[in-house]
Protein backbone atom coordinates (compact mmCIF):
# COMPACT_ATOMS: atom_id res chain seq x y z
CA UNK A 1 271.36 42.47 47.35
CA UNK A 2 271.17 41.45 50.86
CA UNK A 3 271.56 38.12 51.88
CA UNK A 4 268.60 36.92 54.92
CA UNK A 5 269.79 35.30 57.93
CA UNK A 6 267.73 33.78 60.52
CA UNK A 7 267.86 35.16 63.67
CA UNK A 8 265.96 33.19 66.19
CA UNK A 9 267.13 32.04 69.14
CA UNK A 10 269.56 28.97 69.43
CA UNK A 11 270.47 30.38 65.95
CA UNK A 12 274.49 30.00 65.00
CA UNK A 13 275.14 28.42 68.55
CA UNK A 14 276.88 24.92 69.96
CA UNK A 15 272.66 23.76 70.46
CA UNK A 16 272.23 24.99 66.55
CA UNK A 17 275.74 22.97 65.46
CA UNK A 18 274.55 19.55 67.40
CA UNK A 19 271.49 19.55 65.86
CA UNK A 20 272.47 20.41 62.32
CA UNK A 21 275.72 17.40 63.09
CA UNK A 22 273.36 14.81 63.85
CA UNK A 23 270.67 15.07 61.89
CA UNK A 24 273.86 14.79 59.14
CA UNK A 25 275.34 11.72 61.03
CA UNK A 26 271.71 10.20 61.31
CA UNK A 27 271.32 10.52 57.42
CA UNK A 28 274.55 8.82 56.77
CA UNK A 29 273.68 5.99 59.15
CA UNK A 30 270.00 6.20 57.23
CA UNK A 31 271.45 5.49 54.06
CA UNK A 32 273.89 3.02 55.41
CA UNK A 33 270.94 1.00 56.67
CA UNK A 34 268.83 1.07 53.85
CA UNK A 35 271.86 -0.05 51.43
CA UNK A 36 272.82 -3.23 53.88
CA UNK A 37 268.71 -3.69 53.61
CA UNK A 38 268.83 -3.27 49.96
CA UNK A 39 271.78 -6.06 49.65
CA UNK A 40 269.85 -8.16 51.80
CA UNK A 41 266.68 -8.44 49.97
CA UNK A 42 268.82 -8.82 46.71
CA UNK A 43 270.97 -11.68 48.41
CA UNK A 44 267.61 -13.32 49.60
CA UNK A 45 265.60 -12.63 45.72
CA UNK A 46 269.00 -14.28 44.08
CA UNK A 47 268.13 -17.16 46.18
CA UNK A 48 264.84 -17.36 45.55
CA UNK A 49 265.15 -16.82 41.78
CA UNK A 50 267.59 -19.52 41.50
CA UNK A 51 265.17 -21.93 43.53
CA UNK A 52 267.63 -22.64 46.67
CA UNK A 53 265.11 -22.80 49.45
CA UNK A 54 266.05 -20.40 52.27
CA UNK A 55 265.66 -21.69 56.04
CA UNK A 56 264.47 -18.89 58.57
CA UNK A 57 267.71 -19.29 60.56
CA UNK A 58 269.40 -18.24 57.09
CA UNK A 59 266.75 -15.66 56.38
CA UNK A 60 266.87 -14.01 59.94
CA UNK A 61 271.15 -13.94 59.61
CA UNK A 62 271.15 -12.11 55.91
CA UNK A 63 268.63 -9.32 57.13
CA UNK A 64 269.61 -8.85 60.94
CA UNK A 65 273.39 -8.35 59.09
CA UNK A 66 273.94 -4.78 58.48
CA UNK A 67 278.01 -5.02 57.70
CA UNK A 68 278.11 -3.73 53.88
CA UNK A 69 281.74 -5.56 53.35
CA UNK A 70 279.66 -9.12 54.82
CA UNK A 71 276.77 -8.56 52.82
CA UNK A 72 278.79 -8.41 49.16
CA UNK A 73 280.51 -11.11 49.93
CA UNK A 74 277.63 -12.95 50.76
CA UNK A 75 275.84 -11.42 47.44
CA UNK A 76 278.53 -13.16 45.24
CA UNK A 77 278.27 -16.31 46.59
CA UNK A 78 274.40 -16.13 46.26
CA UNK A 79 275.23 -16.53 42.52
CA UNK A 80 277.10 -19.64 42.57
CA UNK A 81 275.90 -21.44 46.20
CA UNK A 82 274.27 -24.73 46.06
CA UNK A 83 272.45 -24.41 49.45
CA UNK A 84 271.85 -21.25 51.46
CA UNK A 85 274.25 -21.99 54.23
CA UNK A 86 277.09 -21.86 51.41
CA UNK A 87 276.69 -17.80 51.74
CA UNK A 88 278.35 -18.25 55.21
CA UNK A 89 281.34 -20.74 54.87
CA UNK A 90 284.89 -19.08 55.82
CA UNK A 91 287.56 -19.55 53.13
């Protein structure tokens, strides 16, 4: 059976390879975006669930962050803070 490969121009070359690399790395960075959004809006809904009012300076700081590590470590204190600005307190 014979196998079909495109042959069109730009096919299999460097131009071909850079495209194909970062429409890859733009996925990754895609997914990496939506996943610090998703922690952010789960952060902000634990808040909001547990009735701690959220100040706009606090709101604008969870969903402008987009370092994954930050964000957990945010998300766990969201469970036991008191106030909002708890999330952000160095140990």
């Amino acid at each position: 059976m014979a196998t079909y490969t495109p042959n069109f121009p730009g096919s299999n070359s460097i131009v071909e390879e850079s495209w194909l690399e970062g429409r890859a790395k733009g996925q990754t960075e895609g997914r990496a975006e939506g996943k610090a959004e998703g922690k952010a809006e789960d952060i902000l809904r634990i808040l909001e669930v547990r009735g701690i009012e959220i100040p706009d300076s606090v709101r604008e700081r969870i969903t402008d962050c987009t370092d994954l590590d930050v964000l957990v470590t945010w998300l766990d204190r969201s469970l036991s803070a008191v106030r909002a600005e708890e999330l952000f307190v160095e140990e």
